[in-house]
C-alpha atoms as a PDB file:
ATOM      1  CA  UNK A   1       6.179   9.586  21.934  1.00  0.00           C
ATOM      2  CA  UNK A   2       7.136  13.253  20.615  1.00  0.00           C
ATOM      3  CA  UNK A   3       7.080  13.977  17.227  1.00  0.00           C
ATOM      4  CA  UNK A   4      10.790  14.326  16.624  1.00  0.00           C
ATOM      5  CA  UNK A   5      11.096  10.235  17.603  1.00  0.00           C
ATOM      6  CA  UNK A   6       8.215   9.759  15.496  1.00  0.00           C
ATOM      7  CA  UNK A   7       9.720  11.990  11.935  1.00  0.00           C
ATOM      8  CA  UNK A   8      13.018   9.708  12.673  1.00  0.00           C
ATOM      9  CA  UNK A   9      11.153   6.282  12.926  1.00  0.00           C
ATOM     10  CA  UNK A  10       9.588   7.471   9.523  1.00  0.00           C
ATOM     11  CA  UNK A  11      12.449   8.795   7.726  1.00  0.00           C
ATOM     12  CA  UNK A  12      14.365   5.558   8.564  1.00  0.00           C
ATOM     13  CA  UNK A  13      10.639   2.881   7.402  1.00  0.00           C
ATOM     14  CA  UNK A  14      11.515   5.160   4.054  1.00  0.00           C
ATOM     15  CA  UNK A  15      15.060   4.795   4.509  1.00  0.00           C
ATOM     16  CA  UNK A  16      14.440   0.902   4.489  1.00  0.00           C
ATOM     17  CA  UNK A  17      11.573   0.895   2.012  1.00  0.00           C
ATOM     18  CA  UNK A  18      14.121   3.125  -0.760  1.00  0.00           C
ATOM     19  CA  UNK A  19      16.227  -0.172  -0.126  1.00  0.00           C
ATOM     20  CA  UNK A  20      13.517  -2.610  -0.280  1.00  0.00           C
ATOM     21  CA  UNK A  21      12.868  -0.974  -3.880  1.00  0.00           C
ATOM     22  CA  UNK A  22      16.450  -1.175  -4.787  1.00  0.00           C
ATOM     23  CA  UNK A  23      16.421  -4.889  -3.909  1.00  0.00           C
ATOM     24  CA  UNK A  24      13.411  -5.257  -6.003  1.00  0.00           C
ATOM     25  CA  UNK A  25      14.764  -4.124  -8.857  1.00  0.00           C
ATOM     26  CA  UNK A  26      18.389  -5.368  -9.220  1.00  0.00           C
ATOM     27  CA  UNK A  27      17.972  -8.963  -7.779  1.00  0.00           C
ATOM     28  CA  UNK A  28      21.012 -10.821  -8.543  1.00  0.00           C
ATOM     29  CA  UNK A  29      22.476  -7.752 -10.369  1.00  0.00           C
ATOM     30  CA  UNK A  30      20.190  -9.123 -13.471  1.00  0.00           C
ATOM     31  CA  UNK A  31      18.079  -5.844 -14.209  1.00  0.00           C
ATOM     32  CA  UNK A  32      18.487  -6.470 -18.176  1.00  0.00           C
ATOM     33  CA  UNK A  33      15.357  -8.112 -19.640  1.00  0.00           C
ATOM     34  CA  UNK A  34      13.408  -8.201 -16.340  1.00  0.00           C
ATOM     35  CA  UNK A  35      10.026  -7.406 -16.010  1.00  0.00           C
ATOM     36  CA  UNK A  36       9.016  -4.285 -14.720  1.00  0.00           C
ATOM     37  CA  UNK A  37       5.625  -2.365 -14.185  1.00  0.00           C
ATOM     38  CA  UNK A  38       4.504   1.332 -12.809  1.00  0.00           C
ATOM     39  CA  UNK A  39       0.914   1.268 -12.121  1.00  0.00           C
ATOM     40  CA  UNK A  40      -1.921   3.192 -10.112  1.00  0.00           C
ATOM     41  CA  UNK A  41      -4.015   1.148  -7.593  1.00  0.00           C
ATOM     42  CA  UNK A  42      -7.247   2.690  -6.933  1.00  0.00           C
ATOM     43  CA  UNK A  43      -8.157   0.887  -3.504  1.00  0.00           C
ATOM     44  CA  UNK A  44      -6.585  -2.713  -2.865  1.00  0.00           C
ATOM     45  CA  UNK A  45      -3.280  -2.670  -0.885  1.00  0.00           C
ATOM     46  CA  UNK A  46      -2.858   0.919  -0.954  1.00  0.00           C
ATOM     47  CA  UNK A  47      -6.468   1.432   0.933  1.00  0.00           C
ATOM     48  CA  UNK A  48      -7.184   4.379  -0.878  1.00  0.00           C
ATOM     49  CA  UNK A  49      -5.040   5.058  -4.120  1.00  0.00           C
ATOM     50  CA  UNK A  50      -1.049   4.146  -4.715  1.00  0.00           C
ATOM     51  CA  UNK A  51       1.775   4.467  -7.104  1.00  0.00           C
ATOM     52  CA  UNK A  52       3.445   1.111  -7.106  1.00  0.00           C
ATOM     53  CA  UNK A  53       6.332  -0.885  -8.627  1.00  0.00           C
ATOM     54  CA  UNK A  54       6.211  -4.620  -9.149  1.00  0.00           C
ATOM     55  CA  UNK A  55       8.961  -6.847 -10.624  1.00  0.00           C
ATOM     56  CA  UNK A  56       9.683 -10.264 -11.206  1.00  0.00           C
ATOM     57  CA  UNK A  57      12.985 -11.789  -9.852  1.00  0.00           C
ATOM     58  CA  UNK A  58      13.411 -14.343 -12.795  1.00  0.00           C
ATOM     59  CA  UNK A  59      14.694 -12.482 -16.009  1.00  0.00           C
ATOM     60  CA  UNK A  60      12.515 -12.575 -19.355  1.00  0.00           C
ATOM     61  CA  UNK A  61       9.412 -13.888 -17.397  1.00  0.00           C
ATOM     62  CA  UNK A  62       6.062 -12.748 -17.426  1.00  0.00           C
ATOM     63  CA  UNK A  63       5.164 -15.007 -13.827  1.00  0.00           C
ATOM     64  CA  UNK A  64       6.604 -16.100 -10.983  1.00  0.00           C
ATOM     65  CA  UNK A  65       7.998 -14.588  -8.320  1.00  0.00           C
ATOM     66  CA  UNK A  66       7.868 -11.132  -7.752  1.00  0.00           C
ATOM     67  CA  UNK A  67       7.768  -7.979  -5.410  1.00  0.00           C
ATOM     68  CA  UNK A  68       5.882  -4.706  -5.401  1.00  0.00           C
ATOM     69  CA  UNK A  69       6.543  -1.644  -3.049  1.00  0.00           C
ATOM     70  CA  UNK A  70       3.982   1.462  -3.209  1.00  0.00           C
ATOM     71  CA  UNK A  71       3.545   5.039  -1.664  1.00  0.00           C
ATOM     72  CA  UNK A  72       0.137   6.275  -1.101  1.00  0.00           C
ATOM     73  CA  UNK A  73      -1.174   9.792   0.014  1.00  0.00           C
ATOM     74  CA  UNK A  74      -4.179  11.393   0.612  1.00  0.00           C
ATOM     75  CA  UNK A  75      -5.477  14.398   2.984  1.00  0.00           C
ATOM     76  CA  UNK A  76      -8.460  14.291   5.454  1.00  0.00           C
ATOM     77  CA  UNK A  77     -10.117  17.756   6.340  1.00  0.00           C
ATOM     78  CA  UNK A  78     -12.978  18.216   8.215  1.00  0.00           C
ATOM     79  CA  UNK A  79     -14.609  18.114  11.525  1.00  0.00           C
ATOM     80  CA  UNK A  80     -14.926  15.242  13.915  1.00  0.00           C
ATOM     81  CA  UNK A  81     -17.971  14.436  15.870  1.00  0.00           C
ATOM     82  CA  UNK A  82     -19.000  12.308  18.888  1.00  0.00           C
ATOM     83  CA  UNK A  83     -21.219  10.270  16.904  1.00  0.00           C
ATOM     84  CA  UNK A  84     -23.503   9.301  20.028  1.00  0.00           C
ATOM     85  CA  UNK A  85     -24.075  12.970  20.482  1.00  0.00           C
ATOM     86  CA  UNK A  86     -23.805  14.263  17.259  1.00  0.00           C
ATOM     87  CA  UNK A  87     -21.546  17.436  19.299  1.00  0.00           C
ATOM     88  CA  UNK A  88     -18.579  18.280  17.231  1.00  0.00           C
ATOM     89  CA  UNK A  89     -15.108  17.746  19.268  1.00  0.00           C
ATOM     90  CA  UNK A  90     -12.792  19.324  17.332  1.00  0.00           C
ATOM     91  CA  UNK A  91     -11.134  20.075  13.855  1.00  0.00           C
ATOM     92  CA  UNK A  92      -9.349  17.931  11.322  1.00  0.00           C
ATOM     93  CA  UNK A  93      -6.822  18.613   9.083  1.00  0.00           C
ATOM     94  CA  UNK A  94      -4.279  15.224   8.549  1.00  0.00           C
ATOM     95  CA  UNK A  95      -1.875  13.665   6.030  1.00  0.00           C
ATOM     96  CA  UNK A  96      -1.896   9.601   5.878  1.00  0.00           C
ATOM     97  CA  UNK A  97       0.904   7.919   3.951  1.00  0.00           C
ATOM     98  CA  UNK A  98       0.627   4.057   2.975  1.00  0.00           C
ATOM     99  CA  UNK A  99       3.516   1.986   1.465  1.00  0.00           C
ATOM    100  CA  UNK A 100       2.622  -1.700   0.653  1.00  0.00           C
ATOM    101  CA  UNK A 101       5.647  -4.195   0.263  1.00  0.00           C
ATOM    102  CA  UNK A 102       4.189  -6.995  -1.273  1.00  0.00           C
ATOM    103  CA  UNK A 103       5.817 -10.557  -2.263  1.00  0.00           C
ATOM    104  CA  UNK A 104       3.600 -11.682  -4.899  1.00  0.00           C
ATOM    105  CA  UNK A 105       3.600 -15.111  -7.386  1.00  0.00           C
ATOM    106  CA  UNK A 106       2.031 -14.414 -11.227  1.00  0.00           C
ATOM    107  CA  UNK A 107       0.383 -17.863 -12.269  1.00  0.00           C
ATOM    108  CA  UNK A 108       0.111 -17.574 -16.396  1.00  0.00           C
ATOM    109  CA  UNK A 109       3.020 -17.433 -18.859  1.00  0.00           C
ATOM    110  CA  UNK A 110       1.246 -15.016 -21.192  1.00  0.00           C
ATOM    111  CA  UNK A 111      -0.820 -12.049 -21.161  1.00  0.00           C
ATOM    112  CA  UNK A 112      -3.679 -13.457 -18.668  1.00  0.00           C
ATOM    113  CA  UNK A 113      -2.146 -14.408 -15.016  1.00  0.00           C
ATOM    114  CA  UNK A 114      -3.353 -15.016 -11.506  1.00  0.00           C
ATOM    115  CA  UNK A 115      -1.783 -12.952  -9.265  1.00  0.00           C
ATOM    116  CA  UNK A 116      -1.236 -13.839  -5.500  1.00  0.00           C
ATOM    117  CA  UNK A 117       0.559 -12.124  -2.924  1.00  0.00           C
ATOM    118  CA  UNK A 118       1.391 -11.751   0.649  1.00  0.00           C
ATOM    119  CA  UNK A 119       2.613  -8.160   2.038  1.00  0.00           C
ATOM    120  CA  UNK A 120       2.409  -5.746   4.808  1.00  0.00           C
ATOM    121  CA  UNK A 121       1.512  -1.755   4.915  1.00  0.00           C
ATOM    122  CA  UNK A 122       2.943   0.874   6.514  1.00  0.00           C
ATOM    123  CA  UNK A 123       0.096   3.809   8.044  1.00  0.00           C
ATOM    124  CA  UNK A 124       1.237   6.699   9.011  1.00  0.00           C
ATOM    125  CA  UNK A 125      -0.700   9.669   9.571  1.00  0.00           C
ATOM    126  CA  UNK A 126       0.148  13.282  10.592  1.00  0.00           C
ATOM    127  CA  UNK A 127      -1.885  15.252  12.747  1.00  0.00           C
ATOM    128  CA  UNK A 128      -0.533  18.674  11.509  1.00  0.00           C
ATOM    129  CA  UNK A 129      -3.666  20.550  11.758  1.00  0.00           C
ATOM    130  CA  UNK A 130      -5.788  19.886  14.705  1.00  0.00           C
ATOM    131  CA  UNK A 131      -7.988  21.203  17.821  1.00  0.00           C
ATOM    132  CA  UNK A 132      -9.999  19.310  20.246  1.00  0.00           C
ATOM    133  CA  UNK A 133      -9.703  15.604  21.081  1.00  0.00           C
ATOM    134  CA  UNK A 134      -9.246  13.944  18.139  1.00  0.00           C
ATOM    135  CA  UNK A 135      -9.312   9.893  16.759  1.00  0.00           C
ATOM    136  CA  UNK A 136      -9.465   8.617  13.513  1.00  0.00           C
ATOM    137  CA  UNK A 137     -10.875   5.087  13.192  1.00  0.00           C
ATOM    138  CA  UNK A 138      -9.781   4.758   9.462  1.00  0.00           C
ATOM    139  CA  UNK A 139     -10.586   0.424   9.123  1.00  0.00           C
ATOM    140  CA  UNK A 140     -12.155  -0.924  11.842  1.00  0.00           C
ATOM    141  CA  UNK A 141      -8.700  -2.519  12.549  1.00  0.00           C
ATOM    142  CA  UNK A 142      -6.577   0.606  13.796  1.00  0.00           C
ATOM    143  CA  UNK A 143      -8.099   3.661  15.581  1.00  0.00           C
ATOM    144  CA  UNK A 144      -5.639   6.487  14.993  1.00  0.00           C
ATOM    145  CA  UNK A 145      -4.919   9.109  17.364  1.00  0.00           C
ATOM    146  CA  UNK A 146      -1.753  12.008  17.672  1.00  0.00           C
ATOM    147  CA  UNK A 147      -0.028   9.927  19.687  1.00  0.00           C
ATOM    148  CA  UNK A 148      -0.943   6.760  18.418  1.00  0.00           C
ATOM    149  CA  UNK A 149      -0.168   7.783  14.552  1.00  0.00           C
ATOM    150  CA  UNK A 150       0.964   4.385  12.994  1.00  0.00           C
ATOM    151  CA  UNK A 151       0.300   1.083  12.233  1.00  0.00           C
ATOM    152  CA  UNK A 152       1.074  -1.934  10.125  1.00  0.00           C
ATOM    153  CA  UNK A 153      -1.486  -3.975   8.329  1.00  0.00           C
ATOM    154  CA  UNK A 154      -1.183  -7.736   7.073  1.00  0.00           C
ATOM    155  CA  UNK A 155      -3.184  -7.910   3.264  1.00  0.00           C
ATOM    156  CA  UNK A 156      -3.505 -10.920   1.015  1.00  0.00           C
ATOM    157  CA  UNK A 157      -3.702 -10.464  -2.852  1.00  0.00           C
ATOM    158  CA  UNK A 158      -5.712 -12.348  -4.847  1.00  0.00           C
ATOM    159  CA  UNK A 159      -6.878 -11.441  -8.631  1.00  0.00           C
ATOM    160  CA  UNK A 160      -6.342 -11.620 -12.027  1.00  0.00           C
ATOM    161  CA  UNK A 161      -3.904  -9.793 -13.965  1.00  0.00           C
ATOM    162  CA  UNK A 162      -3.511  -8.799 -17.609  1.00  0.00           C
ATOM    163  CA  UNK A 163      -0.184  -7.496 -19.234  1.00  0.00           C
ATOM    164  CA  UNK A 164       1.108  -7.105 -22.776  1.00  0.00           C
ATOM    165  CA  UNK A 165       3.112  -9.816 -24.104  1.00  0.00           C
ATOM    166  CA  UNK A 166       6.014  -6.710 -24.506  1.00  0.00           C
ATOM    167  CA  UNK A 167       5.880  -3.083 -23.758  1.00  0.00           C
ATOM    168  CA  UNK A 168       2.345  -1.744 -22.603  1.00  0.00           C
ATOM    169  CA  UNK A 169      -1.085  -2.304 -20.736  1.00  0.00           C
ATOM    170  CA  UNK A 170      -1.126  -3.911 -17.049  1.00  0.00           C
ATOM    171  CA  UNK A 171      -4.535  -3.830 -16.214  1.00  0.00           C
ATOM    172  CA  UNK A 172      -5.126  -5.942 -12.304  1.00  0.00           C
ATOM    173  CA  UNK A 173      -8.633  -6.435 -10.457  1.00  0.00           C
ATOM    174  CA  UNK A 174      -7.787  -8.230  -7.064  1.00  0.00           C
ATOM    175  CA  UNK A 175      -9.796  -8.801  -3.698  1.00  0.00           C
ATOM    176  CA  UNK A 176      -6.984  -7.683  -0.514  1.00  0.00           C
ATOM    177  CA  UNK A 177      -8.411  -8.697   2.888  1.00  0.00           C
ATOM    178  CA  UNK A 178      -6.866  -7.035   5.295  1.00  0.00           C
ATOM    179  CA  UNK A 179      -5.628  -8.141   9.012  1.00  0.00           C
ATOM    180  CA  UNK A 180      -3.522  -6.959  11.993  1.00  0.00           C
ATOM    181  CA  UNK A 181      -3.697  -8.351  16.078  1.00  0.00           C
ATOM    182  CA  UNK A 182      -6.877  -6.475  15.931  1.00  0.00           C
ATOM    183  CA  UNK A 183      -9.174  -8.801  13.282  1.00  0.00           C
ATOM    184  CA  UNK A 184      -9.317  -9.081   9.568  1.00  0.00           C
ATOM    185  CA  UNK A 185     -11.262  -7.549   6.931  1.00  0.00           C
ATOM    186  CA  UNK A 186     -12.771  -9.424   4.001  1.00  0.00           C
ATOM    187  CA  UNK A 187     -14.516  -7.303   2.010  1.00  0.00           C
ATOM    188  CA  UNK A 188     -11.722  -5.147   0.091  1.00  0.00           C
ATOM    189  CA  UNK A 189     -10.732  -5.525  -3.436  1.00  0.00           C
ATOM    190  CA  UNK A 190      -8.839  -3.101  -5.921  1.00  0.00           C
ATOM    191  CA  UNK A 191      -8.663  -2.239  -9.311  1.00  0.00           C
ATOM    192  CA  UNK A 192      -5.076  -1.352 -10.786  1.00  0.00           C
ATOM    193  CA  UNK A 193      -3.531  -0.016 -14.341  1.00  0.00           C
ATOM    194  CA  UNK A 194      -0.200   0.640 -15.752  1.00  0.00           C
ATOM    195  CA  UNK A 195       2.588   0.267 -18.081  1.00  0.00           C
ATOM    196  CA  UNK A 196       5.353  -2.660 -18.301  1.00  0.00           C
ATOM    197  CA  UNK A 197       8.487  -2.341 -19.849  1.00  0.00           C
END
């Protein structure tokens, strides 16, 4: 696939994702007295670090049901080896963009909740910069290469989640196993803070 097909199969995931997040946050048309919260995820559904926005669909309700949508970004520079060898093949210089959509349930009327979730992920990563053959196996679920430059990921949420009774502190710990066709992945957790208003 050429990279033009690929930019427009991204711009139109955002496209839908810019929607998604619209959804999220006018459910019903009832966006007066519903909870809303900005946080940073450092791990967890965004693999490495996110921005995200979670919501809950009833109004005035600190649980229930809910969505989140994130964006994630981070760089990857460096040189890639043939690890059997130890010969270097080439040079490295890529983008990788994550959005998680998440459906997620808050168990716990007041500040201290259980939070549990079903989503997916979005991986995309740009091979802007590059010389020799390269792949990129990121999880042991996807190996990444410039013409295989996408992928979406299955994650479960499970974790505990405290948030001020009004404005303020969301602070979330949670263990996210990941999956795909390929296999699943048990041992990832993240650790999240931010503001609800």
């Amino acid at each position: 696939m050429d990279d033009h097909v690929a930019q427009k199969k991204f711009r139109m995931t955002l496209f839908l994702l810019t929607f998604l997040t619209m959804f999220c946050t006018s459910v019903n048309g009832q966006d007066k007295g519903r909870i809303k919260v900005w946080f940073f995820e450092w791990k967890g559904a965004g693999l490495n670090y996110s921005i995200n926005f979670d919501t809950r669909f009833n109004v005035g309700t600190q649980d229930g049901l809910g969505c989140r949508i994130g964006f994630g970004y981070d760089e990857i520079k460096g040189y890639t080896n043939d690890l059997d060898t130890g010969i270097d093949d080439g040079f490295l210089a890529a983008k990788e963009y994550i959005v998680p959509l998440e459906i997620n349930y808050i168990l716990g009327k007041y500040r201290n909740g259980i939070d549990l979730g079903l989503g997916t992920l979005f991986y995309f990563i740009d091979f802007s910069d590059r010389s020799g053959n390269i792949s990129l196996e990121l999880t042991p679920l996807v190996e990444f290469t410039p013409e295989n430059n996408k992928e979406w990921l299955g994650f479960l949420s499970l974790g505990y989640r405290f948030q001020a009774l009004s404005n303020g502190l969301v602070f979330r710990a949670t263990w996210n196993p990941l999956f795909n066709k390929n296999g699943f992945i048990a041992n990832h957790t993240g650790l999240s803070i931010g503001y609800k208003f």
